[in-house]
C-alpha atoms as a PDB file:
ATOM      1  CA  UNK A   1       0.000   0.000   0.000  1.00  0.00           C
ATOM      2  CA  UNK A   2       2.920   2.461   0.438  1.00  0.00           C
ATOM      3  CA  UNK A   3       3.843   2.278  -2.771  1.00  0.00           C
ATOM      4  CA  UNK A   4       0.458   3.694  -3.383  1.00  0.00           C
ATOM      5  CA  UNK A   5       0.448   6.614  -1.656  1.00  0.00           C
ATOM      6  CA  UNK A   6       1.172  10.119  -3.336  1.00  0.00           C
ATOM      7  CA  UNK A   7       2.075  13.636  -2.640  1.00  0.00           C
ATOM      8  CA  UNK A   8      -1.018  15.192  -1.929  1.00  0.00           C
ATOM      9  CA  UNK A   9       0.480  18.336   0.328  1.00  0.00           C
ATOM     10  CA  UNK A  10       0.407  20.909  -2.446  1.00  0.00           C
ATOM     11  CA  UNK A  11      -3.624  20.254  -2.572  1.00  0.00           C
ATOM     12  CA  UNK A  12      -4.281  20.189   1.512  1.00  0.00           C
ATOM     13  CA  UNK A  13      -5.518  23.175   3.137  1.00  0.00           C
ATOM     14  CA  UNK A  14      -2.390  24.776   4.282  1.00  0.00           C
ATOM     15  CA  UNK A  15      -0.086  23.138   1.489  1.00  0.00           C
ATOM     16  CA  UNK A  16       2.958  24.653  -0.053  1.00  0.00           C
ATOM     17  CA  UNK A  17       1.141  26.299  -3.071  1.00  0.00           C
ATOM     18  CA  UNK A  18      -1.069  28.108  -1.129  1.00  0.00           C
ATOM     19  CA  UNK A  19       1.120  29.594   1.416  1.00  0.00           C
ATOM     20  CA  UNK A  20       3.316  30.426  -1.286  1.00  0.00           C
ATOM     21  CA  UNK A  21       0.626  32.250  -2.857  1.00  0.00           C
ATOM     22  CA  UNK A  22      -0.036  33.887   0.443  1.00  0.00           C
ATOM     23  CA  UNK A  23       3.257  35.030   0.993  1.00  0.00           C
ATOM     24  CA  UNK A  24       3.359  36.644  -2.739  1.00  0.00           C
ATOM     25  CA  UNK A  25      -0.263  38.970  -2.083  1.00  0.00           C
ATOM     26  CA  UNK A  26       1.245  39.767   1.549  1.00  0.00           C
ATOM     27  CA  UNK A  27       4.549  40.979  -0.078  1.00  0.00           C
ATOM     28  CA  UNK A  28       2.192  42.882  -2.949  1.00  0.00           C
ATOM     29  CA  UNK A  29      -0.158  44.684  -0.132  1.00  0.00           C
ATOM     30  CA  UNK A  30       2.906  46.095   1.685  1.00  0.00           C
ATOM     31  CA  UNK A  31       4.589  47.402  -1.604  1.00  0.00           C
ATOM     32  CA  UNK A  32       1.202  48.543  -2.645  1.00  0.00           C
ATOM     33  CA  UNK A  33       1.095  50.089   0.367  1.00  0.00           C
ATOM     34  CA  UNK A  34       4.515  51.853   0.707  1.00  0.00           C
ATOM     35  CA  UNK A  35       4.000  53.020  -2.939  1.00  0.00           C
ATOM     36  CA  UNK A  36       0.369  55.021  -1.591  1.00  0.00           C
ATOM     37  CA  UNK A  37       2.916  56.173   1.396  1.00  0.00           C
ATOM     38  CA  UNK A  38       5.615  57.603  -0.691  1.00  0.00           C
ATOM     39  CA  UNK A  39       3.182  59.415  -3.189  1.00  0.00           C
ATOM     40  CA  UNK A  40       1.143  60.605  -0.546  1.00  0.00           C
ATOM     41  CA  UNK A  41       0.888  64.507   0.099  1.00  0.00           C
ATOM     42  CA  UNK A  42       3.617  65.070   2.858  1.00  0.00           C
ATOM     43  CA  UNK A  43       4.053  67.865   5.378  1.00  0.00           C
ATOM     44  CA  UNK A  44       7.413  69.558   5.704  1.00  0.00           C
ATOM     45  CA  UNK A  45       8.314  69.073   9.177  1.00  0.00           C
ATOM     46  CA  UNK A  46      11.884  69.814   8.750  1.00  0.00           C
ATOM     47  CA  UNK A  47      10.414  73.572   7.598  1.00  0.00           C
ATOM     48  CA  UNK A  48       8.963  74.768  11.456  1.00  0.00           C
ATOM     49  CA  UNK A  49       5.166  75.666  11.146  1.00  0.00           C
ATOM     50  CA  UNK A  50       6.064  79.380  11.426  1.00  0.00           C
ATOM     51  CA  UNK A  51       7.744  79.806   8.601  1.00  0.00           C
ATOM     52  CA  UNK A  52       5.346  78.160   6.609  1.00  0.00           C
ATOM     53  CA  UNK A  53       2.171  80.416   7.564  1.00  0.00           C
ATOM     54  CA  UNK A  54       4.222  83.437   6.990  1.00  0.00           C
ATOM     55  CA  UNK A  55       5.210  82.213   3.430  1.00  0.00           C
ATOM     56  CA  UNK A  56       0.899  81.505   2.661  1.00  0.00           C
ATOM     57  CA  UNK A  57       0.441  84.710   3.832  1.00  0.00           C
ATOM     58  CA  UNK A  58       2.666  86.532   2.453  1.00  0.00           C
ATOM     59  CA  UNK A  59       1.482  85.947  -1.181  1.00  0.00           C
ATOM     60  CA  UNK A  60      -2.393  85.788   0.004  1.00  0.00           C
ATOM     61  CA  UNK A  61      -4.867  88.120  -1.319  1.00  0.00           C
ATOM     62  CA  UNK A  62      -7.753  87.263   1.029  1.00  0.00           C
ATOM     63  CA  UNK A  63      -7.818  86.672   4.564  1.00  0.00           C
ATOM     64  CA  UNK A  64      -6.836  83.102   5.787  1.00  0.00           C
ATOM     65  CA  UNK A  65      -8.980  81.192   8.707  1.00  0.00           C
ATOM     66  CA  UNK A  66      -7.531  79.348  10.659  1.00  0.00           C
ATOM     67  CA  UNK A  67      -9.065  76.496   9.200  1.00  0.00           C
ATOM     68  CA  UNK A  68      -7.971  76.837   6.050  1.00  0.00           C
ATOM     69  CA  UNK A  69      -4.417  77.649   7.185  1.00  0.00           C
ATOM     70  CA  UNK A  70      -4.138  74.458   9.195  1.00  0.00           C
ATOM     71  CA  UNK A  71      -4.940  72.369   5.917  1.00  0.00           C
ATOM     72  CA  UNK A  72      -2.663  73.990   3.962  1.00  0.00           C
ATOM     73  CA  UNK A  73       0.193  73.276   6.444  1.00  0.00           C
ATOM     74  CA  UNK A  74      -1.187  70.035   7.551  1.00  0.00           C
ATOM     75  CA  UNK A  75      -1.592  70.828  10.914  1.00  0.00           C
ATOM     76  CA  UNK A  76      -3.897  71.302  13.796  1.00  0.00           C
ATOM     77  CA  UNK A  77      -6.291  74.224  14.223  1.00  0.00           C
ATOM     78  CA  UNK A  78      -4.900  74.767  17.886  1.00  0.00           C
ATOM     79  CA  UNK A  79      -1.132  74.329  16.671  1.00  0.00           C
ATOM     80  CA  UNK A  80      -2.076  76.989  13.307  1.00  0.00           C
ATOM     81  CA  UNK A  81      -3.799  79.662  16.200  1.00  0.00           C
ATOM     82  CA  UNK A  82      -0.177  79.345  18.565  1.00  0.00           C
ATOM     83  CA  UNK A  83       1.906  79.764  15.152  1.00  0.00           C
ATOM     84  CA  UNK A  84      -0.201  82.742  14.523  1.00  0.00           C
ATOM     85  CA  UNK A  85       0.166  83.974  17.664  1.00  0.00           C
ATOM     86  CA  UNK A  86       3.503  83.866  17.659  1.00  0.00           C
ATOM     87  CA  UNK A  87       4.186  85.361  14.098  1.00  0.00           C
ATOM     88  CA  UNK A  88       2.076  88.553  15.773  1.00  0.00           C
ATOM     89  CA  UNK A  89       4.411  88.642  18.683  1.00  0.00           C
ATOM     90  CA  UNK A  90       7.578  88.284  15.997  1.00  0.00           C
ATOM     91  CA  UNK A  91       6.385  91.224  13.855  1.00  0.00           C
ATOM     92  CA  UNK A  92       5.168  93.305  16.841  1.00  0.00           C
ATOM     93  CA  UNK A  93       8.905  93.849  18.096  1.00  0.00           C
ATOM     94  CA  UNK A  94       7.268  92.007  21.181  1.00  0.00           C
ATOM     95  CA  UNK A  95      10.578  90.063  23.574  1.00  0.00           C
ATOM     96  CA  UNK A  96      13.001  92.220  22.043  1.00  0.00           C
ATOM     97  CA  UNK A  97      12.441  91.016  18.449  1.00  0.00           C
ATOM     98  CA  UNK A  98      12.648  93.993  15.316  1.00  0.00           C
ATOM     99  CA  UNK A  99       9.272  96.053  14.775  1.00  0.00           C
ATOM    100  CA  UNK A 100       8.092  95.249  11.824  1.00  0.00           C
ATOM    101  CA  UNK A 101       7.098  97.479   8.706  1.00  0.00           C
ATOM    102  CA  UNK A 102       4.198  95.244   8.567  1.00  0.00           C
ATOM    103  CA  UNK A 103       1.816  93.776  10.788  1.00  0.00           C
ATOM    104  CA  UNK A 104      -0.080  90.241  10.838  1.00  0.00           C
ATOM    105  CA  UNK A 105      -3.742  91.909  11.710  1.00  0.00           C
ATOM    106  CA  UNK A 106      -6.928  89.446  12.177  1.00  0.00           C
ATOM    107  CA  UNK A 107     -10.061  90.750   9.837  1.00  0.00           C
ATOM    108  CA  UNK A 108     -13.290  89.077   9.273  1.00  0.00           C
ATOM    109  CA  UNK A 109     -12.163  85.977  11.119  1.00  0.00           C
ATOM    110  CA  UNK A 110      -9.027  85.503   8.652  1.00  0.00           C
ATOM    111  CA  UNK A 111      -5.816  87.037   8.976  1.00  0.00           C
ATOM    112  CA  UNK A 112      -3.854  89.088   6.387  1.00  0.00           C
ATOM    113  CA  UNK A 113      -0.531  91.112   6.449  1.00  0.00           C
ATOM    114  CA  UNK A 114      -1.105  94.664   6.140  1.00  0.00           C
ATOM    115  CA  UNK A 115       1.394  98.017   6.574  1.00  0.00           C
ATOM    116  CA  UNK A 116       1.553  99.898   9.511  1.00  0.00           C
ATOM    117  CA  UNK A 117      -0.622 102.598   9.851  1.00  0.00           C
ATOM    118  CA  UNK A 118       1.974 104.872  11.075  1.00  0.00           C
ATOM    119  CA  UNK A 119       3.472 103.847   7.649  1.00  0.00           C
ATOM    120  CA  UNK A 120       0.656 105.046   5.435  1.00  0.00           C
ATOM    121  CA  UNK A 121       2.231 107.925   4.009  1.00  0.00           C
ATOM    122  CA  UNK A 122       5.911 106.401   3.294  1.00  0.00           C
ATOM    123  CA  UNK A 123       3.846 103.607   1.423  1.00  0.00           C
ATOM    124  CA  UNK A 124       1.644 106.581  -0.251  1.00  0.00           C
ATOM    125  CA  UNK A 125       4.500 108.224  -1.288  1.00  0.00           C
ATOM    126  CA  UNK A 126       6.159 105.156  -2.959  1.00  0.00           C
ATOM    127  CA  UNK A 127       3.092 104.113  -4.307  1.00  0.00           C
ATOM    128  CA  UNK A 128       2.282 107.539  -5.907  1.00  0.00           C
ATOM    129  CA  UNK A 129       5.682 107.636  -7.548  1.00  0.00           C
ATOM    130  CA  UNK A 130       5.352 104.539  -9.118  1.00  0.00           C
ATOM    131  CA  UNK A 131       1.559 104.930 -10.687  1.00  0.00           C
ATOM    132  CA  UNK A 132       1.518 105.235 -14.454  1.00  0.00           C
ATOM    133  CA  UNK A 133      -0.021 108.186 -15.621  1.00  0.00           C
ATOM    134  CA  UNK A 134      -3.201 106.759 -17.950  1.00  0.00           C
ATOM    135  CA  UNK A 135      -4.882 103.366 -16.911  1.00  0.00           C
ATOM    136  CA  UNK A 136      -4.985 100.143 -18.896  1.00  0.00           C
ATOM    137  CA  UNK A 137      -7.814  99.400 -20.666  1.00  0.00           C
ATOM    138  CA  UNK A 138      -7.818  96.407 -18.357  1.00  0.00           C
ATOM    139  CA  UNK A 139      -7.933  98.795 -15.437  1.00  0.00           C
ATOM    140  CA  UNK A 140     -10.635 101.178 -16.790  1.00  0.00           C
ATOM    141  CA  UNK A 141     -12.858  98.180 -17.658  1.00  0.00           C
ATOM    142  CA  UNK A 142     -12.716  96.764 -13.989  1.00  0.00           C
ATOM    143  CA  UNK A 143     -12.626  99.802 -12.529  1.00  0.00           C
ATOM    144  CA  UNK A 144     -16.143 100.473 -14.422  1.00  0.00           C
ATOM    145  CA  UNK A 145     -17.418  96.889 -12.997  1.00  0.00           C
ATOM    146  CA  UNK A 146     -16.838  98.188  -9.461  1.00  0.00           C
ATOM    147  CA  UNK A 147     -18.564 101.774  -9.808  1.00  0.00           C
ATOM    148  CA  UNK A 148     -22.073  99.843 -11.224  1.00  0.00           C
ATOM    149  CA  UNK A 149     -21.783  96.788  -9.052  1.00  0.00           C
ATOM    150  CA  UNK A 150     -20.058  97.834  -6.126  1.00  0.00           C
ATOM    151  CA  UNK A 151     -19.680  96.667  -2.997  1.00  0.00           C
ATOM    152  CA  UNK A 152     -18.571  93.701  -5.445  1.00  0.00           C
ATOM    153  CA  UNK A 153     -15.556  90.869  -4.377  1.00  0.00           C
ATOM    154  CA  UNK A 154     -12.322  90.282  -6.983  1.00  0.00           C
ATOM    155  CA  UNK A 155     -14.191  86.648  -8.080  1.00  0.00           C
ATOM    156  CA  UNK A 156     -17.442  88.554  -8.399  1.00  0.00           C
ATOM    157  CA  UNK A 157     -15.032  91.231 -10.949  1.00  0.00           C
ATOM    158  CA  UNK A 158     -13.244  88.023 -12.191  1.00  0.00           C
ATOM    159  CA  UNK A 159     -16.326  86.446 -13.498  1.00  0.00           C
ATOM    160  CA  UNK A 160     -18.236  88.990 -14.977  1.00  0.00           C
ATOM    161  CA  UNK A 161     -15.152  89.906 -17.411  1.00  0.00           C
ATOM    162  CA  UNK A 162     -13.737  86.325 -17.010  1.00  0.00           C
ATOM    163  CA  UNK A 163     -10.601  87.033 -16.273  1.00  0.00           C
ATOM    164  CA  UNK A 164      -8.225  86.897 -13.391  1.00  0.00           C
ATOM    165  CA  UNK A 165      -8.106  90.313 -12.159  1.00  0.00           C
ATOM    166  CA  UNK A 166      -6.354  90.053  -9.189  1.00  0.00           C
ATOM    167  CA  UNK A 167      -3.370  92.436 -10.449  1.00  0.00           C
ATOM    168  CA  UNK A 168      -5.743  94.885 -11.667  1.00  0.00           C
ATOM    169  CA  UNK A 169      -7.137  95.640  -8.572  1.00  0.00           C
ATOM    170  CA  UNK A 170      -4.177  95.767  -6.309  1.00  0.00           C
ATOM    171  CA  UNK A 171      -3.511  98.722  -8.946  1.00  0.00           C
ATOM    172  CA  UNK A 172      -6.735 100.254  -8.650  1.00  0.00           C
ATOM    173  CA  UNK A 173      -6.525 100.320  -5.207  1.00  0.00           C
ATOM    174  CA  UNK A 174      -2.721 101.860  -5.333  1.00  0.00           C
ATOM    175  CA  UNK A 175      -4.184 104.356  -7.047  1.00  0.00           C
ATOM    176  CA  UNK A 176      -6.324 105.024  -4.789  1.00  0.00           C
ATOM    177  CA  UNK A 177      -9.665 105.065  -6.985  1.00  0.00           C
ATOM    178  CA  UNK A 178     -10.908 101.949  -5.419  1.00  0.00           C
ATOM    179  CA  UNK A 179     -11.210 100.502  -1.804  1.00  0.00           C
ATOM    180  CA  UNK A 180     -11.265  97.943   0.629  1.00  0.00           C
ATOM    181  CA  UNK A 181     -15.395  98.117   2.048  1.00  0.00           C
ATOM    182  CA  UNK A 182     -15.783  95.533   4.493  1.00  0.00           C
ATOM    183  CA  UNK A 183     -14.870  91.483   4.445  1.00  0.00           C
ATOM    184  CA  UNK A 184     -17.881  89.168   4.205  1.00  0.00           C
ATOM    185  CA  UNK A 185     -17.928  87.083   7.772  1.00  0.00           C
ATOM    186  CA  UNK A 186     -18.492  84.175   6.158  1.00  0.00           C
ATOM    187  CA  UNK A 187     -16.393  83.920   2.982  1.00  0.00           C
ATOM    188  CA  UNK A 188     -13.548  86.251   4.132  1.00  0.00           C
ATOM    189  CA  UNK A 189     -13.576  87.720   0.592  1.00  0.00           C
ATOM    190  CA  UNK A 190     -12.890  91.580   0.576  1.00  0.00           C
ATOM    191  CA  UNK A 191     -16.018  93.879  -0.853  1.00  0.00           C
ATOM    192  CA  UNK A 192     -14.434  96.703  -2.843  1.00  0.00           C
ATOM    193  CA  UNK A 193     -16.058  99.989  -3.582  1.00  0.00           C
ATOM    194  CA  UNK A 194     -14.759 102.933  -5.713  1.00  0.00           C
ATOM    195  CA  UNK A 195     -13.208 106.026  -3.741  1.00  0.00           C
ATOM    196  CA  UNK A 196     -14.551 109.468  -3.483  1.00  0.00           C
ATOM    197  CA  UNK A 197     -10.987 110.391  -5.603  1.00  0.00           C
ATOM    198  CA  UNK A 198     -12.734 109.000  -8.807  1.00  0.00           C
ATOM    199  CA  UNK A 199     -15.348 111.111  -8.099  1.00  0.00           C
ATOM    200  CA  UNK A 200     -12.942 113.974  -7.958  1.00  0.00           C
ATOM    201  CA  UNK A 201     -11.124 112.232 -10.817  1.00  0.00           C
ATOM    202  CA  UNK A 202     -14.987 112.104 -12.603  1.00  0.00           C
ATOM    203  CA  UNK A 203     -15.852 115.765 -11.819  1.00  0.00           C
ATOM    204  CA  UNK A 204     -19.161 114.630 -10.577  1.00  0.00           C
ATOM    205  CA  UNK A 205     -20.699 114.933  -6.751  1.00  0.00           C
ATOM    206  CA  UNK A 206     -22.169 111.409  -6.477  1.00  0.00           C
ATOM    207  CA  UNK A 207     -22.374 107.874  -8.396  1.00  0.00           C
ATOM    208  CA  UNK A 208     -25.858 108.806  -8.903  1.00  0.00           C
ATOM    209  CA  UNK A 209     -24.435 110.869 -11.331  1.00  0.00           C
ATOM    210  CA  UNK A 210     -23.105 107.749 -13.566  1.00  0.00           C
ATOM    211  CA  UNK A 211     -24.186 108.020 -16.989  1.00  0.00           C
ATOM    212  CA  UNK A 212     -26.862 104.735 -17.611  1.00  0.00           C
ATOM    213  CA  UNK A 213     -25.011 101.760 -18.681  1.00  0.00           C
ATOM    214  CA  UNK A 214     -28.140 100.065 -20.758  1.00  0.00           C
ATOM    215  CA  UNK A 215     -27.748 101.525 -23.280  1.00  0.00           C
ATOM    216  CA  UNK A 216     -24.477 101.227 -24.394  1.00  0.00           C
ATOM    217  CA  UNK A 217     -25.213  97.176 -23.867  1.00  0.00           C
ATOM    218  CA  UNK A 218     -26.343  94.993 -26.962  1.00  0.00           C
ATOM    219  CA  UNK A 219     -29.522  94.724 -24.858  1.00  0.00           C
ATOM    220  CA  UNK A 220     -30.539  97.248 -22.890  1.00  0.00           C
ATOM    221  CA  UNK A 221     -32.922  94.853 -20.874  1.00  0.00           C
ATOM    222  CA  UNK A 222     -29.568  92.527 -19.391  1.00  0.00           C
ATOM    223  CA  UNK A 223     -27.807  96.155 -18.067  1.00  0.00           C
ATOM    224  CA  UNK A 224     -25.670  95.589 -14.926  1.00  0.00           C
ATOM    225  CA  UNK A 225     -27.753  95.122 -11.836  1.00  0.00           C
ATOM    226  CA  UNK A 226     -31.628  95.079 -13.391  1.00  0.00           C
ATOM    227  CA  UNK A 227     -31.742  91.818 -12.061  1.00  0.00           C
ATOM    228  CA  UNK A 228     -31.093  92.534  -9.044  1.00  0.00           C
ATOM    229  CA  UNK A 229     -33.954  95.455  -8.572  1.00  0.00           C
ATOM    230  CA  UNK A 230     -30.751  97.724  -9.113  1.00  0.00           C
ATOM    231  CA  UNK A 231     -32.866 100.557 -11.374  1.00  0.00           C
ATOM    232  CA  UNK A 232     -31.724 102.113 -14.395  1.00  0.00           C
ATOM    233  CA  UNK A 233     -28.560 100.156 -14.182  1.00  0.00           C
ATOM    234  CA  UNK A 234     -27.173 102.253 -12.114  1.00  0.00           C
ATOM    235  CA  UNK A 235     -25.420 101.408  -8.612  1.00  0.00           C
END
């Protein structure tokens, strides 16, 4: 009966093949697995939390949250509001650190870098030295957006002439013919309004003054704001 008897390991529960095969989609999950690791998004913890905020916010146009701070650094909300904290202390000239030109200044539940007020005119000066003398026709077409809209936001601007505009207005503003109104609470986007030195610029006394904008439209009946119970299409 020996003779008889065969090999049947590979085809028992718990043979060779199978724990072979076992062994070969174990190895496959973990590379699988160290692949997803390596391409994940990573944080840079060798760059302290600091210096990251201040680099967002340096280039940010709109007040950041807290929130949305901590996911662009990767890090908790309580961590982000002690980094802040800190980076206000830093540019305050608080322990014996340099006064900052600038300050890190909380608005509308976001925070933002703005200059010094005691710096105003320095910056006015600069600024006014550096203004072209006529306006793009970029310019003058956003700056018309703003008088018949206004208060209006830069994506509100940015989608009625569908185009980024974010340059334009930081040199509308320089100029001075536009400015910051108030931030929406829940957004954090900045409502911009035009400045009583385009009236001055304008030689008129009021907006109310605006010549109608229907009918220089195709369609008189689509002017800016007539949906919106804005009459005549004026602001």
């Amino acid at each position: 009966m020996t003779d008889d008897v065969h090999d049947t390991s590979s085809a028992e529960p718990g043979g060779a093949d199978e724990i072979a095969d076992a062994r070969a989609i174990e190895h496959e999950i973990h590379a699988r697995a160290e692949h997803d690791h390596d391409h994940a998004p990573q944080a840079h913890p060798a760059i302290p939390i600091d210096r990251q905020l201040e680099a967002i916010l340096m280039i940010a146009d709109e007040p950041q949250s807290l929130v949305a701070l901590g996911a662009a650094v990767n890090a908790p909300v309580p961590a982000v509001r002690q980094a802040v904290e800190r980076l206000v202390a830093d540019f305050d000239g608080v322990d014996g650190t340099t006064r900052r030109g600038f300050e890190l200044r909380e608005v509308g539940g976001g925070w933002r870098f703005y200059v010094r007020q005691d710096l105003d005119a320095v910056v006015e000066q600069f600024v006014e030295a550096e203004r072209p003398s006529r306006l793009s026709q970029a310019a003058l077409e956003t700056l018309a957006v703003v008088a018949y809209k206004q208060p209006i936001t830069r994506s509100q601007i940015a989608s009625i002439r569908a185009v980024n505009v974010d340059g334009v207005v930081r040199t509308l503003v320089a100029r001075g013919l536009i400015e910051e109104s108030f931030t929406d609470s829940e957004t954090g986007a900045i409502n911009y309004v035009t400045s009583d030195l385009l009236l001055q610029q304008l030689g008129i006394n009021s907006l109310d003054e605006l010549p109608l904008i229907s009918p220089l439209l195709d369609d008189g009946a689509d002017g800016f704001g007539q949906n919106e119970g804005i009459p005549d299409g004026r602001v």
